[in-house]
Protein backbone atom coordinates (compact mmCIF):
# COMPACT_ATOMS: atom_id res chain seq x y z
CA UNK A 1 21.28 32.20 -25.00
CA UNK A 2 18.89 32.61 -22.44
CA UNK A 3 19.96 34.60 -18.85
CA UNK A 4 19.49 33.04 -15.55
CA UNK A 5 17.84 35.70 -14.16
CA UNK A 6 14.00 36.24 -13.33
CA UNK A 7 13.06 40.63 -12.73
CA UNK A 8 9.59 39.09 -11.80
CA UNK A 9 10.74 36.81 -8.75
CA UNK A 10 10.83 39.50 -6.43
CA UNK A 11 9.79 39.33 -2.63
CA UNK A 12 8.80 42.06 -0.89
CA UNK A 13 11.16 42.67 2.53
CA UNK A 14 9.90 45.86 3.89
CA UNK A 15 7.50 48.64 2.49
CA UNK A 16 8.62 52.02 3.03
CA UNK A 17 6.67 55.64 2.06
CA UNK A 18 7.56 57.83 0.09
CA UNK A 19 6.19 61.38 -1.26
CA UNK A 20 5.35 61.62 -5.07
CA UNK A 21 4.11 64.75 -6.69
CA UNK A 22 0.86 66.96 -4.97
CA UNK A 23 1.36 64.61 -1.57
CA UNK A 24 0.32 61.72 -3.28
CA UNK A 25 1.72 59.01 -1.52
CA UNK A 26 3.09 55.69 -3.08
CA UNK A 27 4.69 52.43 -1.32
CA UNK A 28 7.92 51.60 -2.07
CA UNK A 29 9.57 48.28 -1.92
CA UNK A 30 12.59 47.34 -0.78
CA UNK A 31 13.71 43.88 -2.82
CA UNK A 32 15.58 41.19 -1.74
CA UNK A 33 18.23 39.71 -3.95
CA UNK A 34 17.25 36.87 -5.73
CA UNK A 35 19.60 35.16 -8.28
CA UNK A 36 21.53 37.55 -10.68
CA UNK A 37 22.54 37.08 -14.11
CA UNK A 38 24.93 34.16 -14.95
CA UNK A 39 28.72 35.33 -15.90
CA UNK A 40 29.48 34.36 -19.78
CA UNK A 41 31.55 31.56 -17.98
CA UNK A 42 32.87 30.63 -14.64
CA UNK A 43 36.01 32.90 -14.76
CA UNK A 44 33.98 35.93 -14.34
CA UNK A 45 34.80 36.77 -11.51
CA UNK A 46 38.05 39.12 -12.10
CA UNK A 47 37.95 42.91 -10.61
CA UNK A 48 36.84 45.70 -12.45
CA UNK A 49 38.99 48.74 -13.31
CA UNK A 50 37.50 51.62 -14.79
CA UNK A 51 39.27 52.37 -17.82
CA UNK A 52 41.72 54.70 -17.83
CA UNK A 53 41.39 56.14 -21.32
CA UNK A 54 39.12 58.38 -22.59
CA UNK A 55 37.31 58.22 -25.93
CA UNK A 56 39.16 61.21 -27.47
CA UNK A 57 42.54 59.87 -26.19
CA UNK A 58 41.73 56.70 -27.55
CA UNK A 59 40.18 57.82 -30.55
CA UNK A 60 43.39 59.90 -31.57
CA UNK A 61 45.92 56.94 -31.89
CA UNK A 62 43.58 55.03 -34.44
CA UNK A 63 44.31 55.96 -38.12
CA UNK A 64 41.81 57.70 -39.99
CA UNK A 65 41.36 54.76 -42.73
CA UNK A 66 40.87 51.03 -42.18
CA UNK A 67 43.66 49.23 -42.71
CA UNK A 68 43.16 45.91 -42.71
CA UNK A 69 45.77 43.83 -41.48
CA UNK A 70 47.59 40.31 -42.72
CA UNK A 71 47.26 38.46 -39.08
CA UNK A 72 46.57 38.55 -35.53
CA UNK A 73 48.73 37.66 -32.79
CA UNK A 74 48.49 34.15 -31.96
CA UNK A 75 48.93 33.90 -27.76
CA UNK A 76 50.28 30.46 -25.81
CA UNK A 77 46.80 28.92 -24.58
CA UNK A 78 48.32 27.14 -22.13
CA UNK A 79 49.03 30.64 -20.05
CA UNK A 80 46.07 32.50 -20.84
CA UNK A 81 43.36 29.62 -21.25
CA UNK A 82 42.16 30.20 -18.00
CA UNK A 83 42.83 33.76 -17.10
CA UNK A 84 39.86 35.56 -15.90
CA UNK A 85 37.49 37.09 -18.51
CA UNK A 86 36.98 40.87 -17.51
CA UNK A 87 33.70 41.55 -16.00
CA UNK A 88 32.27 44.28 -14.13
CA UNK A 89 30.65 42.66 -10.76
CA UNK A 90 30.16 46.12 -8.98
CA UNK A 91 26.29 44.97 -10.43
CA UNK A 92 23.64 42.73 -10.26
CA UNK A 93 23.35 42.26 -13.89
CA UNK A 94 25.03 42.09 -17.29
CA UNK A 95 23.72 43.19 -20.20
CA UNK A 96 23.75 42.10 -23.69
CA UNK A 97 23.72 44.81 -26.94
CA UNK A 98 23.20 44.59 -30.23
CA UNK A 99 25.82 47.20 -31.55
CA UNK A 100 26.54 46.41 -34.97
CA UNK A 101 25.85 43.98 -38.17
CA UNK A 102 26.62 44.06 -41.47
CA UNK A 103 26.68 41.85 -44.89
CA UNK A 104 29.99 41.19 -45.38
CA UNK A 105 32.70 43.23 -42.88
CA UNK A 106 33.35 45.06 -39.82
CA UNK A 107 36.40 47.11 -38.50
CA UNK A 108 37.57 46.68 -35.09
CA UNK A 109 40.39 48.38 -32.87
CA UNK A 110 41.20 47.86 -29.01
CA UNK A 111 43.05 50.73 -26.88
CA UNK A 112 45.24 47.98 -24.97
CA UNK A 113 46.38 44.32 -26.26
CA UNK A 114 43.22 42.24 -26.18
CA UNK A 115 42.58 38.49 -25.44
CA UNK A 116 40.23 36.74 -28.30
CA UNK A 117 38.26 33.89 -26.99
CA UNK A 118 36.77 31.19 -28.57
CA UNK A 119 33.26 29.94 -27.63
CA UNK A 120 34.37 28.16 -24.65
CA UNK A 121 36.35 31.44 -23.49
CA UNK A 122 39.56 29.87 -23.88
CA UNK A 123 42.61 32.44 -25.22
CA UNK A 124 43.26 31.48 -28.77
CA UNK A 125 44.68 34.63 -30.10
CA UNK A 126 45.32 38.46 -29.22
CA UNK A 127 44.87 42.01 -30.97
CA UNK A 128 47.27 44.47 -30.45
CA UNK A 129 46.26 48.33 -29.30
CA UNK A 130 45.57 50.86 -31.42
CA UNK A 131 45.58 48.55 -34.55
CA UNK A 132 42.84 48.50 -36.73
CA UNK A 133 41.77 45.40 -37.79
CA UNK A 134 38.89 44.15 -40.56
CA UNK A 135 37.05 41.28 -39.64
CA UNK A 136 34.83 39.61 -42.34
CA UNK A 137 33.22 36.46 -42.94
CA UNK A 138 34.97 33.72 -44.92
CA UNK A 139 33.66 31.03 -47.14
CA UNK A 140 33.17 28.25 -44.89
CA UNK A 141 30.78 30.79 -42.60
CA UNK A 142 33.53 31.29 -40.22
CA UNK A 143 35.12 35.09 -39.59
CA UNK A 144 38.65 35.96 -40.80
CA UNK A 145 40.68 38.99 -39.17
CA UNK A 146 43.10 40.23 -41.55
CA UNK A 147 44.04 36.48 -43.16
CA UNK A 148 43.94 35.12 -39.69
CA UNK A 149 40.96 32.37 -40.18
CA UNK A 150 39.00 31.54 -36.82
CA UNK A 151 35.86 29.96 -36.12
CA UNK A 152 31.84 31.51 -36.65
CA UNK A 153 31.95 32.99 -33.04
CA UNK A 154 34.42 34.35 -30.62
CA UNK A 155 35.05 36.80 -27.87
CA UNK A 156 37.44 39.83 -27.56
CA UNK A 157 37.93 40.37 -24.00
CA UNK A 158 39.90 44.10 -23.60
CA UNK A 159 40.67 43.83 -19.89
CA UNK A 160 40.03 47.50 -18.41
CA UNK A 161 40.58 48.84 -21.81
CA UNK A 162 37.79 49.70 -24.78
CA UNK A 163 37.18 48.54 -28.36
CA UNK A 164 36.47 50.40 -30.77
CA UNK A 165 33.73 48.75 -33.46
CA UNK A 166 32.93 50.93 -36.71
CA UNK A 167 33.71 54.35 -34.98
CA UNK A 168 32.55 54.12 -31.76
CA UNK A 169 34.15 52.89 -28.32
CA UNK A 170 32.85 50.35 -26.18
CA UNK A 171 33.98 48.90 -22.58
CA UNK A 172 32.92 45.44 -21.52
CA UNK A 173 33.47 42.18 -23.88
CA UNK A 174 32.36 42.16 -27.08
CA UNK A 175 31.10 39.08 -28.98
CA UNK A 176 31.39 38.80 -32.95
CA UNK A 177 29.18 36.40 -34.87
CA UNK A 178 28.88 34.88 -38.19
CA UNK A 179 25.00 33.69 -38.76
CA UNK A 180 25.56 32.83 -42.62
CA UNK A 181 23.64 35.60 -43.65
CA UNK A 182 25.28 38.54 -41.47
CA UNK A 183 28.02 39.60 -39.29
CA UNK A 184 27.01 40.73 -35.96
CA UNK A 185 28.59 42.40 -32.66
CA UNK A 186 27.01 42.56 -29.37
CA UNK A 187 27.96 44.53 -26.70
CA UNK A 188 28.21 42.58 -23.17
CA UNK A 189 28.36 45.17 -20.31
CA UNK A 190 27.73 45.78 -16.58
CA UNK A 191 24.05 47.68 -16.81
CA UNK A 192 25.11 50.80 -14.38
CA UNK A 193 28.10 51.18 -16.90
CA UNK A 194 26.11 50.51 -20.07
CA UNK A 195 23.62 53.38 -18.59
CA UNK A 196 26.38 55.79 -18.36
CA UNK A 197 26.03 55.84 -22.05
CA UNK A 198 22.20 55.57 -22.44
CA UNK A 199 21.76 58.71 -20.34
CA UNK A 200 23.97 61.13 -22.56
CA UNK A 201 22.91 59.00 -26.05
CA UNK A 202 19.36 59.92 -24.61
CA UNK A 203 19.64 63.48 -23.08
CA UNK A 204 21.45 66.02 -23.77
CA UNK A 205 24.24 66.15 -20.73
CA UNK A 206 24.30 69.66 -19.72
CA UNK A 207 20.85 68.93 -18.45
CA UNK A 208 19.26 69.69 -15.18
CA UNK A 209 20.72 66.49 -12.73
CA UNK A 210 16.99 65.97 -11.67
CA UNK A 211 16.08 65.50 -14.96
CA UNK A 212 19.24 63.04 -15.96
CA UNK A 213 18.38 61.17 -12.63
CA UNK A 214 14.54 60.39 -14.10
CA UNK A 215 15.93 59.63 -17.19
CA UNK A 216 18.28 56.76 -15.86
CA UNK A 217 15.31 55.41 -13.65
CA UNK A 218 13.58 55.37 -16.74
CA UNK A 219 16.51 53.81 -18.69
CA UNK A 220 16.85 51.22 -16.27
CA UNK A 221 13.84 50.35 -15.56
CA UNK A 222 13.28 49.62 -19.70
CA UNK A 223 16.68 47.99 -19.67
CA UNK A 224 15.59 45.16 -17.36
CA UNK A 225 12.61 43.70 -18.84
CA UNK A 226 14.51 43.38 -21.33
CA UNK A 227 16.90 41.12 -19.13
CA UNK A 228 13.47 39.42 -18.40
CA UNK A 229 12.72 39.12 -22.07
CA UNK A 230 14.98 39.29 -24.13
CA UNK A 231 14.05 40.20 -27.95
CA UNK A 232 17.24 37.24 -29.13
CA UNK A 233 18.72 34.61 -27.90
CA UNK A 234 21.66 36.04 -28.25
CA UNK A 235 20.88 39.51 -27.06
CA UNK A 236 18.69 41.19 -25.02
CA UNK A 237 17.90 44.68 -26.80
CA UNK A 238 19.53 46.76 -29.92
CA UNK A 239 21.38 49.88 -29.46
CA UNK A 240 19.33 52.61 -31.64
CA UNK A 241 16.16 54.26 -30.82
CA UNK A 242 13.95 51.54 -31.59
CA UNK A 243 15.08 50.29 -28.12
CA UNK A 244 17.03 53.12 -26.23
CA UNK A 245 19.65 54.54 -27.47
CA UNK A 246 23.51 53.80 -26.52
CA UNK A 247 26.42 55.44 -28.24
CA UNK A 248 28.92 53.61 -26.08
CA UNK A 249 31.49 55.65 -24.08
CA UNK A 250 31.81 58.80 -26.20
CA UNK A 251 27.94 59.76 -24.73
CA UNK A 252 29.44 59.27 -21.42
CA UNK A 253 30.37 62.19 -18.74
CA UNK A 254 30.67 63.01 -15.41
CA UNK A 255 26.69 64.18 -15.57
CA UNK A 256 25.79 61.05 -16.53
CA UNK A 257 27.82 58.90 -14.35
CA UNK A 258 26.58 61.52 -11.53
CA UNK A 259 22.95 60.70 -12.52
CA UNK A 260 23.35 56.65 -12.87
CA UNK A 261 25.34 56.97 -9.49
CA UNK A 262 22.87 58.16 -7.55
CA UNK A 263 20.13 56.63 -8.52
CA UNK A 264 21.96 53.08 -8.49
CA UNK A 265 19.41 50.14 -8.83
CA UNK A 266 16.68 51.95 -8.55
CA UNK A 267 13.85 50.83 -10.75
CA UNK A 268 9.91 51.71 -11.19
CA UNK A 269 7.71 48.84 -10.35
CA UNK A 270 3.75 48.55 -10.41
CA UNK A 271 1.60 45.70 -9.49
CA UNK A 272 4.97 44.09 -8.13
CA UNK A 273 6.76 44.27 -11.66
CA UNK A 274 9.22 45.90 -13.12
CA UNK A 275 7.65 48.59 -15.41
CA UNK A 276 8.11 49.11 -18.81
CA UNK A 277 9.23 53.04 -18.39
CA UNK A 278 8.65 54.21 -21.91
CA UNK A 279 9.89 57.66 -22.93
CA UNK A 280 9.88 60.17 -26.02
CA UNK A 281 11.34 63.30 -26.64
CA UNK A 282 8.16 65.39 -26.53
CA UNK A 283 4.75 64.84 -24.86
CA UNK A 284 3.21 64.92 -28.38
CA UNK A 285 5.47 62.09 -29.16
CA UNK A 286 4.72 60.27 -25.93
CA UNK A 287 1.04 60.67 -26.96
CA UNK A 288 1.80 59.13 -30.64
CA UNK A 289 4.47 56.66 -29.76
CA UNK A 290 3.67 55.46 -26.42
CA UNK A 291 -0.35 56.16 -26.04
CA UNK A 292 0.20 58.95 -23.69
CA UNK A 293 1.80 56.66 -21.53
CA UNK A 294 5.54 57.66 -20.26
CA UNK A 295 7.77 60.75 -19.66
CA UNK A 296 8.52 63.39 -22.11
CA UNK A 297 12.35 64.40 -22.04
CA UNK A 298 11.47 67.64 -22.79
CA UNK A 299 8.98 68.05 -20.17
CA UNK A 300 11.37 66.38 -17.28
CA UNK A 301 14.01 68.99 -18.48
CA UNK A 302 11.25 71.86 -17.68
CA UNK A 303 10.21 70.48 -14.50
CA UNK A 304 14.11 70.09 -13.18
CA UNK A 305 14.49 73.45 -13.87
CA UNK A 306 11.14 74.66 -12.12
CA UNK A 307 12.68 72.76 -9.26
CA UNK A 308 11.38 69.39 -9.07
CA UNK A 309 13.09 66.53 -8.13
CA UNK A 310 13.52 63.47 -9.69
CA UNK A 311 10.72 61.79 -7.63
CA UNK A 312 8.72 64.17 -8.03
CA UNK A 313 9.21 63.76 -12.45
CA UNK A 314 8.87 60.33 -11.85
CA UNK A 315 5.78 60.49 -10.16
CA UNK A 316 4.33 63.01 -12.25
CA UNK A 317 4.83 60.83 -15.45
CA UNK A 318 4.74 57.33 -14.01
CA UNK A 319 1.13 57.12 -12.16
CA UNK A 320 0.86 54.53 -9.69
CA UNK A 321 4.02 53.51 -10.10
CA UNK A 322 6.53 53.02 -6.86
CA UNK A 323 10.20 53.05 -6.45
CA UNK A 324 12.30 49.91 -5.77
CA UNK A 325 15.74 48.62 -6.24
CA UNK A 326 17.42 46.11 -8.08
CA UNK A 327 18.20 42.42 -6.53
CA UNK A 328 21.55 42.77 -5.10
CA UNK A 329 21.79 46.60 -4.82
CA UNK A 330 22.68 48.00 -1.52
CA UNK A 331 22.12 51.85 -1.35
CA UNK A 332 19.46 53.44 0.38
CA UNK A 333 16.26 54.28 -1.44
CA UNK A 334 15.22 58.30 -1.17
């Protein structure tokens, strides 16, 4: 599945200045929207909620061992066919991550009832909260929950709630796959929300702000070439640190929702693209990893707590590079 959305069709509406490390000066550009990503399916278009429970609270109602169950909840289609599926349209753009896979099995949970959805979205079944459920593939290379037999691809949808998926929590919808040869679960999320996460999974949150603030730049700008180009059809990046890494809500807190906040849409483009930001823990590992080319965690942490702002990190690690913001984004650049 291919996204309808182009990072590289970007037109240039105004250029504005602004001051990088040492007075170096760099144009930024101010984007106009151009078309965003295309919803799962045409009843995307429900309110968001932020969810209400928090990863420990949610975390303590699920037993300790699986416990695989004999059935799901069948729902009445004919009332819930066409309910909305819950999406997050405070952003331009959804993403799409690769959370889990395995050979045979996967456990699953939900912190509030949650609608299962069949490739064409329509409400075939529900899970109820704090119920953990195995899900495993059958012999016909369809997935069974419990003894509950459905087809090779479907959708849990848990409204403003969160699922949890082999010990971590995750908001958003979630899709489960059967290939043949492997189960799969991706992770479909608003990017600003799916940030959250990368930010803590990335940095540790007690962190200078400045330095969380370049850090989600970073994140996002690596985040949405991946929208551009994706590495599957079916998804567009994985969740470890072969990509960036996102731990789903337990890496989130209020310093990382501070940092993705107020740096909202704001990406680093050179050349009129999107760039690439690559980052590392260490400059040595920049050097090794990344050909010297990207920001060193450790060495935005140091230069937040010298006193530098998150420009001026930016600048300092990303040459040549300007500041710009996201199709559809509406706050004001620095």
């Amino acid at each position: 599945m291919r996204f309808n959305f182009n990072p590289f069709n970007l037109k240039i509406q105004k250029i504005l200045t602004l001051r990088f490390l040492g007075g170096i000066f760099a144009d930024v550009l101010l984007l106009i929207p151009v078309q965003s990503v295309s919803p799962i399916s045409s009843e995307s278009a429900a309110s968001f909620t932020p969810a209400k429970n928090s990863p420990s609270a949610i975390s303590s109602a699920i037993p300790v061992k699986p416990i695989p169950v004999t059935s799901v909840v069948q729902t009445n289609t004919s009332d819930d066919a066409h309910k909305p599926i819950h999406s997050q349209p405070e952003s331009t753009s959804q993403i799409r991550v690769q959370i889990a896979r395995s050979a045979s099995e996967i456990t699953i949970a939900a912190s509030t009832d949650a609608v299962i959805r069949d490739r064409n979205h329509r409400a075939i079944a529900r899970l109820q909260a704090n119920q953990l459920y195995l899900v495993s593939a059958d012999n016909s290379a369809g997935l069974q929950i419990g003894a509950t037999s459905l087809s090779n691809e479907f959708w849990i949808d848990p409204g403003a709630g969160a699922v949890w998926v082999e010990g971590r929590w995750y908001e958003g919808q979630l899709q489960l796959a059967n290939t043949g040869s492997e189960l799969f679960v991706i992770n479909q999320i608003d990017i600003e929300r799916y940030l959250y996460s990368v930010v803590g999974s990335e940095m540790y949150t007690n962190w200078g702000l400045q330095a969380l603030k370049a850090q989600a730049v970073a994140a996002r700008s690596y985040a949405v070439k991946f929208l551009e180009t994706p590495v599957s059809d079916r998804f567009n990046l994985g969740s470890d640190e072969a990509f960036q890494a996102y731990k789903g809500l337990e890496s989130v807190t209020a310093s990382t929702v501070q940092a993705v906040e107020e740096t909202r849409g704001q990406v680093l483009v050179r050349d009129n693209h999107i760039l690439l930001a690559e980052y590392a823990s260490t400059d040595a590992l920049t050097r090794s990893a990344h050909r010297g080319q990207g920001m060193s965690q450790q060495g935005a942490q140091i230069r937040a707590e010298s006193g530098w702002s998150y420009l001026e990190i930016l600048g300092d690690y990303y040459r040549n590079a300007a500041l710009a913001m996201l199709p559809g984004e509406f706050a004001q650049l620095p």
